[in-house]
PDB file of N, CA and C in Angstrom:
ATOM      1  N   UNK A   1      17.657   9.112  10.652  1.00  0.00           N
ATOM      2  CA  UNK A   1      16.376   8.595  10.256  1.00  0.00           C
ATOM      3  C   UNK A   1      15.546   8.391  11.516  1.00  0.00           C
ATOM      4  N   UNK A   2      14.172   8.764  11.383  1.00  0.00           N
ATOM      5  CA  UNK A   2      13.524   8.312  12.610  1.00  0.00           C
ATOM      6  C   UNK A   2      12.489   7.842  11.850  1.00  0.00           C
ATOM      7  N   UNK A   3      11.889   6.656  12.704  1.00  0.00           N
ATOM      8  CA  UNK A   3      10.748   6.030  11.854  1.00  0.00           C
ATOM      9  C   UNK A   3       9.890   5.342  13.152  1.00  0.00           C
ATOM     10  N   UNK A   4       8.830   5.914  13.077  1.00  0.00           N
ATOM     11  CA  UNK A   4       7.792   5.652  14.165  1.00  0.00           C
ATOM     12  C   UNK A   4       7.265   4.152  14.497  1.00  0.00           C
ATOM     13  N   UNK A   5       7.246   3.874  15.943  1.00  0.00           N
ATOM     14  CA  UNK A   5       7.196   2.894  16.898  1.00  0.00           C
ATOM     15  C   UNK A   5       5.735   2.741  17.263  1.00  0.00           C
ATOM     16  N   UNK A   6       5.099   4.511  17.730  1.00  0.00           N
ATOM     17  CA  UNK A   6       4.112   4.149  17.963  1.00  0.00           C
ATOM     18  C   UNK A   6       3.482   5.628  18.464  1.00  0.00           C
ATOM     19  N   UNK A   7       1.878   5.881  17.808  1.00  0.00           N
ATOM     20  CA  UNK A   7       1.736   6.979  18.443  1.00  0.00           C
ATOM     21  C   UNK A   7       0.838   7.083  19.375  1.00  0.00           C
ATOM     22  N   UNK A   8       1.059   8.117  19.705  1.00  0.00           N
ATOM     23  CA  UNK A   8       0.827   8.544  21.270  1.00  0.00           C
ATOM     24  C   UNK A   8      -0.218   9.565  21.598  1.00  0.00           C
ATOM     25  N   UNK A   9      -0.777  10.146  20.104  1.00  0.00           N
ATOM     26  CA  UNK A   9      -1.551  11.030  20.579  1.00  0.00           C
ATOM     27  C   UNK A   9      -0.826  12.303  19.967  1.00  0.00           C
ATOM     28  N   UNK A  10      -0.649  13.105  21.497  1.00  0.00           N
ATOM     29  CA  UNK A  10       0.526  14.264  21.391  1.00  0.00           C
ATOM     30  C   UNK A  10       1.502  14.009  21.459  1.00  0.00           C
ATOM     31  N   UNK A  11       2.186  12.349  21.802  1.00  0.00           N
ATOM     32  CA  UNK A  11       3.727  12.083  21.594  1.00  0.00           C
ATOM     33  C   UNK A  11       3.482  10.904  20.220  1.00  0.00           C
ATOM     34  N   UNK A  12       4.672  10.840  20.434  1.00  0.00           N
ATOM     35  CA  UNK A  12       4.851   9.321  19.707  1.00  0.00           C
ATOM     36  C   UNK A  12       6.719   8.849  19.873  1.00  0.00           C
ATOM     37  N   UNK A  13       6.488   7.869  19.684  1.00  0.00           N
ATOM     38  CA  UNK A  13       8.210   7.058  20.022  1.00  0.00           C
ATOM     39  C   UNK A  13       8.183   6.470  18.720  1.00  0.00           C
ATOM     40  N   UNK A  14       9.867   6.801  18.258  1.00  0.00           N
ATOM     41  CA  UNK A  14      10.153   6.667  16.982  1.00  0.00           C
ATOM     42  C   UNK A  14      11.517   5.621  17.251  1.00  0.00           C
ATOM     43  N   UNK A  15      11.986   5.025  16.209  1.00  0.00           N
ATOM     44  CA  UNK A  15      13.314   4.351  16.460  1.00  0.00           C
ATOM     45  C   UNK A  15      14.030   5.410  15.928  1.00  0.00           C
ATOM     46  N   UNK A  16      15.143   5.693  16.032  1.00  0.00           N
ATOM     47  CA  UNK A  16      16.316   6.183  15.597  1.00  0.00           C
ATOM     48  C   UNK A  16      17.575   6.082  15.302  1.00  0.00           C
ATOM     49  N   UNK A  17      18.071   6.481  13.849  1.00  0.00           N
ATOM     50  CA  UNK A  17      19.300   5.485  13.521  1.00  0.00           C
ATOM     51  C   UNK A  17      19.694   6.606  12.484  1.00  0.00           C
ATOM     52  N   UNK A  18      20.940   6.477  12.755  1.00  0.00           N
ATOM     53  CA  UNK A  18      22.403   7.761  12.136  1.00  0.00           C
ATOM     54  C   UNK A  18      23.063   6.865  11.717  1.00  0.00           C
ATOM     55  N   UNK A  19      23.372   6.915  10.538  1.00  0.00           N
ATOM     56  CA  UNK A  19      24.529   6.227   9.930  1.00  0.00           C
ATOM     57  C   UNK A  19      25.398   7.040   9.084  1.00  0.00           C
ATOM     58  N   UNK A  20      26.488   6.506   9.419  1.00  0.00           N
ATOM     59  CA  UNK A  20      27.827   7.367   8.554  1.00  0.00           C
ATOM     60  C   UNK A  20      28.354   6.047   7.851  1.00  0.00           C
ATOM     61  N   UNK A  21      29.771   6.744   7.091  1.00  0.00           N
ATOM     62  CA  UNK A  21      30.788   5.940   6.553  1.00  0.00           C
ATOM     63  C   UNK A  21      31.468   4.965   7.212  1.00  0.00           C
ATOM     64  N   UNK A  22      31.217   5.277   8.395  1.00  0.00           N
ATOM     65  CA  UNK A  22      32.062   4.644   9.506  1.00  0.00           C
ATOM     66  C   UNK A  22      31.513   3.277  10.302  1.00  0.00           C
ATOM     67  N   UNK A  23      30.276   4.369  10.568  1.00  0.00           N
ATOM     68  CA  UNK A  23      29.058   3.477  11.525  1.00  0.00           C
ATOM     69  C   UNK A  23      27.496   3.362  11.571  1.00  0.00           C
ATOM     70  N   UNK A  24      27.289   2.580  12.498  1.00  0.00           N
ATOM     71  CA  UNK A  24      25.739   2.886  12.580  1.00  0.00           C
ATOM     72  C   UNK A  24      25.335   3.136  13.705  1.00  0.00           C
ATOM     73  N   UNK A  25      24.509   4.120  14.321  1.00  0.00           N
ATOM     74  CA  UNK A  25      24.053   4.243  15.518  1.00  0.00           C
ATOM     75  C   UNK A  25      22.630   4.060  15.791  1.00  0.00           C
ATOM     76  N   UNK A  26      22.299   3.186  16.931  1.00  0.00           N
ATOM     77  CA  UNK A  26      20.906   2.925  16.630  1.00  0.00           C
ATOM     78  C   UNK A  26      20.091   3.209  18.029  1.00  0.00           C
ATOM     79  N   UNK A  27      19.118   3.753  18.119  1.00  0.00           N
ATOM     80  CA  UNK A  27      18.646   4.436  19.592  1.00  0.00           C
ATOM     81  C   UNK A  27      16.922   4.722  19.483  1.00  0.00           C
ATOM     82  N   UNK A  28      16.569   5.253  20.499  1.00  0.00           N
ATOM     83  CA  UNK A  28      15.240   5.356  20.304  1.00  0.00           C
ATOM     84  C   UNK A  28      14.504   7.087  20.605  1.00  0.00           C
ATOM     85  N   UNK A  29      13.878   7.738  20.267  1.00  0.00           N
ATOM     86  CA  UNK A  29      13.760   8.762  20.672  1.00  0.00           C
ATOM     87  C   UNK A  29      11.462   9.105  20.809  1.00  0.00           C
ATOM     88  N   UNK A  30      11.556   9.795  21.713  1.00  0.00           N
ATOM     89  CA  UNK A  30      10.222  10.403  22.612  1.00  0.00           C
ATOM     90  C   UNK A  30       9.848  11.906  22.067  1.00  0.00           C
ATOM     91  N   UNK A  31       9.198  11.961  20.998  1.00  0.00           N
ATOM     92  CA  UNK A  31       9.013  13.451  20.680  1.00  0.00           C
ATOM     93  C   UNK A  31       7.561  13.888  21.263  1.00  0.00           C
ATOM     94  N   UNK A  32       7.335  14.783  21.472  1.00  0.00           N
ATOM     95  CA  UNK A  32       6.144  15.687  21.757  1.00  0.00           C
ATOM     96  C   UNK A  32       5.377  16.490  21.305  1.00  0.00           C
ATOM     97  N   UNK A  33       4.192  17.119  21.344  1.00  0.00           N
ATOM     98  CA  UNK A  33       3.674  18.300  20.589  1.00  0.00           C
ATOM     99  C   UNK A  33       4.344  19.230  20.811  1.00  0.00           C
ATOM    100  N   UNK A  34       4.721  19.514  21.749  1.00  0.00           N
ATOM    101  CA  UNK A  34       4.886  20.539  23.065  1.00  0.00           C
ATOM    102  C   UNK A  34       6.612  21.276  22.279  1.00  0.00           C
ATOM    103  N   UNK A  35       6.830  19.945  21.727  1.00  0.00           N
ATOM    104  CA  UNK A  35       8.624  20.116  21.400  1.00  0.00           C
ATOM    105  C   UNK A  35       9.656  19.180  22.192  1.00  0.00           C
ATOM    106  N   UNK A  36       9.029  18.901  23.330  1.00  0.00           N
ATOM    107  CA  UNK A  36       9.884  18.203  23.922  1.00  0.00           C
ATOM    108  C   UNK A  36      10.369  16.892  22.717  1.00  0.00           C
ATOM    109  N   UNK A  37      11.774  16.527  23.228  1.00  0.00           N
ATOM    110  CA  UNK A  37      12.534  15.404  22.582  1.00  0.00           C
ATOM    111  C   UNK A  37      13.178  14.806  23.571  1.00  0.00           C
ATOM    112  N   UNK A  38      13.442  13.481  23.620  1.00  0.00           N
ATOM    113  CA  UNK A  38      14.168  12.832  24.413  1.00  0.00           C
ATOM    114  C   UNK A  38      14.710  11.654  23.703  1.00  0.00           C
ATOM    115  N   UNK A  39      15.810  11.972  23.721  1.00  0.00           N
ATOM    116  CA  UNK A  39      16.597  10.823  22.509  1.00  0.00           C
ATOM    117  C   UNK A  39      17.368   9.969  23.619  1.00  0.00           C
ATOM    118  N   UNK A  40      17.294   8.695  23.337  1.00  0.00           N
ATOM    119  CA  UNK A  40      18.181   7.762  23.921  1.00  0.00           C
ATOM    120  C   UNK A  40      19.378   6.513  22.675  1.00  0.00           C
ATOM    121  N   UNK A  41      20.377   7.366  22.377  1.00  0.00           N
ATOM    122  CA  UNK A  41      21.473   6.826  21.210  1.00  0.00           C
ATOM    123  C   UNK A  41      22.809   7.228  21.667  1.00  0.00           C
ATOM    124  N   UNK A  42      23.543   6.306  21.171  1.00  0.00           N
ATOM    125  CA  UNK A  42      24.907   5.954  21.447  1.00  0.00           C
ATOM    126  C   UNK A  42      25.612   6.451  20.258  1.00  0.00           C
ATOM    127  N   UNK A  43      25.798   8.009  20.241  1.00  0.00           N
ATOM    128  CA  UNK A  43      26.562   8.354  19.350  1.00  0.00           C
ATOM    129  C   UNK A  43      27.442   9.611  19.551  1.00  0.00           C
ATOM    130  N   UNK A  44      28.615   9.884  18.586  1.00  0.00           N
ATOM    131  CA  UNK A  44      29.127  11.155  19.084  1.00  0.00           C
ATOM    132  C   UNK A  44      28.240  11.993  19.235  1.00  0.00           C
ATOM    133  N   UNK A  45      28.497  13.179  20.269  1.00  0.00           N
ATOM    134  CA  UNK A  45      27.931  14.365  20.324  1.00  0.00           C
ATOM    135  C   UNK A  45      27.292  14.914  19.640  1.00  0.00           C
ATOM    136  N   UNK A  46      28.102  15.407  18.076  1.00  0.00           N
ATOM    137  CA  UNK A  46      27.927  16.048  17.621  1.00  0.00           C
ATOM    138  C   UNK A  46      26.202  15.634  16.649  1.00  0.00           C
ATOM    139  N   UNK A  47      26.614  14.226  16.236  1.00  0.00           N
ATOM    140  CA  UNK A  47      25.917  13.651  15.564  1.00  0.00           C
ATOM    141  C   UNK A  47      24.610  13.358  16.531  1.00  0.00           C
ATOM    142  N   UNK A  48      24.430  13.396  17.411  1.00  0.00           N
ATOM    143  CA  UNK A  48      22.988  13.096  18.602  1.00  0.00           C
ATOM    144  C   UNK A  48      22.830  15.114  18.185  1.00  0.00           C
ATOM    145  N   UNK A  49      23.320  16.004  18.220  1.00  0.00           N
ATOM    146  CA  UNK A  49      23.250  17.187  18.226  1.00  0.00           C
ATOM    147  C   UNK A  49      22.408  17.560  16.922  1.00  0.00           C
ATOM    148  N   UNK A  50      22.667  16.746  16.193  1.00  0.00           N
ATOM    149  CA  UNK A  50      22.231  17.115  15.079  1.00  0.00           C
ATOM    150  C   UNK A  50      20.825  16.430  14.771  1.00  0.00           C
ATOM    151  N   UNK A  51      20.680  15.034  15.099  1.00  0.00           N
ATOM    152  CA  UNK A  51      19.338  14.330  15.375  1.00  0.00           C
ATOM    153  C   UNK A  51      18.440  14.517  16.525  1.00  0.00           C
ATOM    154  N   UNK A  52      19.218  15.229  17.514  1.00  0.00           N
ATOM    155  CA  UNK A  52      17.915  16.520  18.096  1.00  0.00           C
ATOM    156  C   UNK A  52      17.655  18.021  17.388  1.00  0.00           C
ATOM    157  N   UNK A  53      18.281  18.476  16.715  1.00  0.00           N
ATOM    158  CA  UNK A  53      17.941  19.324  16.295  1.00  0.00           C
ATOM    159  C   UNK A  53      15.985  19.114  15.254  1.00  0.00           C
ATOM    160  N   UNK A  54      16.753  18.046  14.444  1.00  0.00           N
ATOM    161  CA  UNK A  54      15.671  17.571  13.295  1.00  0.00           C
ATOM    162  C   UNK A  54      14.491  17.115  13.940  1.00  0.00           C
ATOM    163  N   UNK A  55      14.657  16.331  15.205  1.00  0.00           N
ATOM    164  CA  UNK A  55      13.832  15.848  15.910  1.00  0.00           C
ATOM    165  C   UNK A  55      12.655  16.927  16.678  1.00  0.00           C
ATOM    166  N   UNK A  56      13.248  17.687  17.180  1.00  0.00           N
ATOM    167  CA  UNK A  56      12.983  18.955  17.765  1.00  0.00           C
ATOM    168  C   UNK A  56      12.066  19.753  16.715  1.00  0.00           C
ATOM    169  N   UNK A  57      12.863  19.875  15.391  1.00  0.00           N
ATOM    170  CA  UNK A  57      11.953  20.316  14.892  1.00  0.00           C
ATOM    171  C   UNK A  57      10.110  19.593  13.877  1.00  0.00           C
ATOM    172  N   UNK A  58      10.816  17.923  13.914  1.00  0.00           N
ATOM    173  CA  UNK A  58       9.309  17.615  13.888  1.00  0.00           C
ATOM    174  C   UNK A  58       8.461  18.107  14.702  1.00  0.00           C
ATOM    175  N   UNK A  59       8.870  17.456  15.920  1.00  0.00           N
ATOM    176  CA  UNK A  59       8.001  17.649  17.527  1.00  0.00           C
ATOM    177  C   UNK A  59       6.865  19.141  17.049  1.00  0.00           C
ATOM    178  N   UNK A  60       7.998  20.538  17.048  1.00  0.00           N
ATOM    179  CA  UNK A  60       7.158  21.759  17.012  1.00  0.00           C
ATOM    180  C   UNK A  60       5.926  21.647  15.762  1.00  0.00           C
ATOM    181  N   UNK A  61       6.556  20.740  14.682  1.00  0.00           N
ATOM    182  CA  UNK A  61       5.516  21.086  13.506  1.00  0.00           C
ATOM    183  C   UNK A  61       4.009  20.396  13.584  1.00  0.00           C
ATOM    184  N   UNK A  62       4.174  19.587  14.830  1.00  0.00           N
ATOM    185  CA  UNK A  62       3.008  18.900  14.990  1.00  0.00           C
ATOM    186  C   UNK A  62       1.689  19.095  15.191  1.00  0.00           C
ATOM    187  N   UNK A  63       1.813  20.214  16.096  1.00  0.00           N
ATOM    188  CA  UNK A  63       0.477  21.040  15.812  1.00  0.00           C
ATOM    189  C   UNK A  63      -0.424  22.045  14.866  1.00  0.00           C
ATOM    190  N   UNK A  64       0.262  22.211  13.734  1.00  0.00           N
ATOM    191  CA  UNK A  64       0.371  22.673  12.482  1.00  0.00           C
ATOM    192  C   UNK A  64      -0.001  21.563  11.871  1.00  0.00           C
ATOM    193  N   UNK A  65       0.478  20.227  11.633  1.00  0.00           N
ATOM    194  CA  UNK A  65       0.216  19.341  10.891  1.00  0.00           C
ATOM    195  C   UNK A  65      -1.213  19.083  11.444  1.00  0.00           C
ATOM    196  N   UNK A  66      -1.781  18.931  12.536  1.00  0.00           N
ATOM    197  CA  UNK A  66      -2.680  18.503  13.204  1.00  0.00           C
ATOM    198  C   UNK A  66      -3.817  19.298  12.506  1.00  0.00           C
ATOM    199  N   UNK A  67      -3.468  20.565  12.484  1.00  0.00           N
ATOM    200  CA  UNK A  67      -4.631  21.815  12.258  1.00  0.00           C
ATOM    201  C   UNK A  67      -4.704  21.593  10.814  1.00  0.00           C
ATOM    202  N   UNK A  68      -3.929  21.342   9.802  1.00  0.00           N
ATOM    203  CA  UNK A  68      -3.897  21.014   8.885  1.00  0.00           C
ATOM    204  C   UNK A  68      -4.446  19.938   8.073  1.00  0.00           C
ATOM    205  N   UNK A  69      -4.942  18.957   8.763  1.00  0.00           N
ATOM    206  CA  UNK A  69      -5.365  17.773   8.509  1.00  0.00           C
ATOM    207  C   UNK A  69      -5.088  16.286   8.419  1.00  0.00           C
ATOM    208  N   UNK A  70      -3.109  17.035   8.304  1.00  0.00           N
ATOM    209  CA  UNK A  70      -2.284  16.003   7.977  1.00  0.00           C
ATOM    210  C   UNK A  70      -1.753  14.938   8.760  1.00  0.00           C
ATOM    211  N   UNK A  71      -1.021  14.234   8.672  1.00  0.00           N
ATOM    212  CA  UNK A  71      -0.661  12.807   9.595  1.00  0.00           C
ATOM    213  C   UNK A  71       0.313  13.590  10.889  1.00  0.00           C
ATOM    214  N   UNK A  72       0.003  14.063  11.704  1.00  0.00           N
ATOM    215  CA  UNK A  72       0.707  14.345  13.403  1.00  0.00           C
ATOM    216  C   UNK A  72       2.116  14.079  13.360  1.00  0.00           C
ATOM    217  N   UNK A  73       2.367  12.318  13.124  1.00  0.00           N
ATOM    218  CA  UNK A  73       3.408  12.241  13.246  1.00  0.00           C
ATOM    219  C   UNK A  73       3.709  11.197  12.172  1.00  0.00           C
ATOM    220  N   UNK A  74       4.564  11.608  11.174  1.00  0.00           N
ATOM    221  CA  UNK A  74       5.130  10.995  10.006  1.00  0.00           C
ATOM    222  C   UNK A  74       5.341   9.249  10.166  1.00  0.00           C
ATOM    223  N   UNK A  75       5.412   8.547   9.453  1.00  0.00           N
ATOM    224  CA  UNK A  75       5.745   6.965  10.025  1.00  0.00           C
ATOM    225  C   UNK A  75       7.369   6.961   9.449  1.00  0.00           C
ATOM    226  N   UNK A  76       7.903   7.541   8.606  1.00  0.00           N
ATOM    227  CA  UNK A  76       9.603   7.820   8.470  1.00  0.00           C
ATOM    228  C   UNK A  76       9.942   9.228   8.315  1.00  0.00           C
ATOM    229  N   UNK A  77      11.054   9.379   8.607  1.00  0.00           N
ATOM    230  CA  UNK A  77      11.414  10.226   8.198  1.00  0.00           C
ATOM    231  C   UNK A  77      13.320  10.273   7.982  1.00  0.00           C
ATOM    232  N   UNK A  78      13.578  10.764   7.068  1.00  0.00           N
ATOM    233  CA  UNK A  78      15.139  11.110   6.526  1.00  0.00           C
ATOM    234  C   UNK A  78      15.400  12.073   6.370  1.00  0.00           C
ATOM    235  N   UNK A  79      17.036  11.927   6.690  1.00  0.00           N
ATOM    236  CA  UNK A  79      17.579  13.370   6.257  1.00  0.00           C
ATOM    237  C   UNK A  79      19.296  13.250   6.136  1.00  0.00           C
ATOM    238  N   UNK A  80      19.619  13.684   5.172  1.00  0.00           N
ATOM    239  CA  UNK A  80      20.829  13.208   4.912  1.00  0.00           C
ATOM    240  C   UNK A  80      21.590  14.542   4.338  1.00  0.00           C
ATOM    241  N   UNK A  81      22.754  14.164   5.220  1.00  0.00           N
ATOM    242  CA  UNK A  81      23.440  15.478   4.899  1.00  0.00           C
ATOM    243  C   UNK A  81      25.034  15.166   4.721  1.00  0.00           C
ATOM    244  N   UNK A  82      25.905  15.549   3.574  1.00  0.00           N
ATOM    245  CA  UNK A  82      26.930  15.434   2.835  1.00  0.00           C
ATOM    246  C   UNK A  82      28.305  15.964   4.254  1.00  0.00           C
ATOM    247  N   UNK A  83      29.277  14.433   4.258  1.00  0.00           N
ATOM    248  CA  UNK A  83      30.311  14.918   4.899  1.00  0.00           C
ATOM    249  C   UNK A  83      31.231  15.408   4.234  1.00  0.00           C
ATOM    250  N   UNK A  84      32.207  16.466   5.035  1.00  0.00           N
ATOM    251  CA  UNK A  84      32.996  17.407   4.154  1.00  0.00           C
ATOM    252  C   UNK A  84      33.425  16.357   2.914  1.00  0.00           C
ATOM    253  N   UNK A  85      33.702  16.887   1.715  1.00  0.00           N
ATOM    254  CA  UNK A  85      34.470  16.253   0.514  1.00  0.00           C
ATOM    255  C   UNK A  85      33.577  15.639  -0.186  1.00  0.00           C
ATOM    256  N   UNK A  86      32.310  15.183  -0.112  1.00  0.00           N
ATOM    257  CA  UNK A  86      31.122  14.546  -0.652  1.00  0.00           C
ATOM    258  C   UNK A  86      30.282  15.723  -1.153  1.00  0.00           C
ATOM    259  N   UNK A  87      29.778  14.828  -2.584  1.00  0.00           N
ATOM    260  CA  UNK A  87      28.995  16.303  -2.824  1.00  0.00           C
ATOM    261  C   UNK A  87      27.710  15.732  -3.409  1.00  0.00           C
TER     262      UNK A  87
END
């Protein structure tokens, strides 16, 4: 989940938080127009791998949203995805 802190214009800083069955991870992340991402969270690899990916891809859609009319940078956003055996 990332859910916006504050915008920036062409950036904005979002909080960021992964939660599993297990845990919760809670961190902050720096997206850009540009694409740049800079996540700062305390989580496995794999799982920061995967919340830059999503992140990464807000960042790029931003200038599209911009030209579009629409809000730059979302105030939440989710995404939830099924661990093996869950359906």
């Amino acid at each position: 989940m990332l859910e916006r802190v504050e915008d920036l214009g062409a950036r904005a800083r979002y909080r960021a938080e992964i939660v599993t069955a297990e845990a919760t991870y809670t961190g902050a992340a720096t997206l850009g127009e540009d694409g740049a991402v800079e996540l700062a969270i305390d989580a496995p690899a794999e799982l920061v791998a995967r919340l830059q990916m999503f992140a990464k891809l807000l960042a790029r859609g931003a200038p599209k949203r911009r030209e579009d009319g629409l809000a730059v940078w979302p105030e939440r956003l989710t995404r939830w995805r099924p661990t093996e055996g869950e359906s």
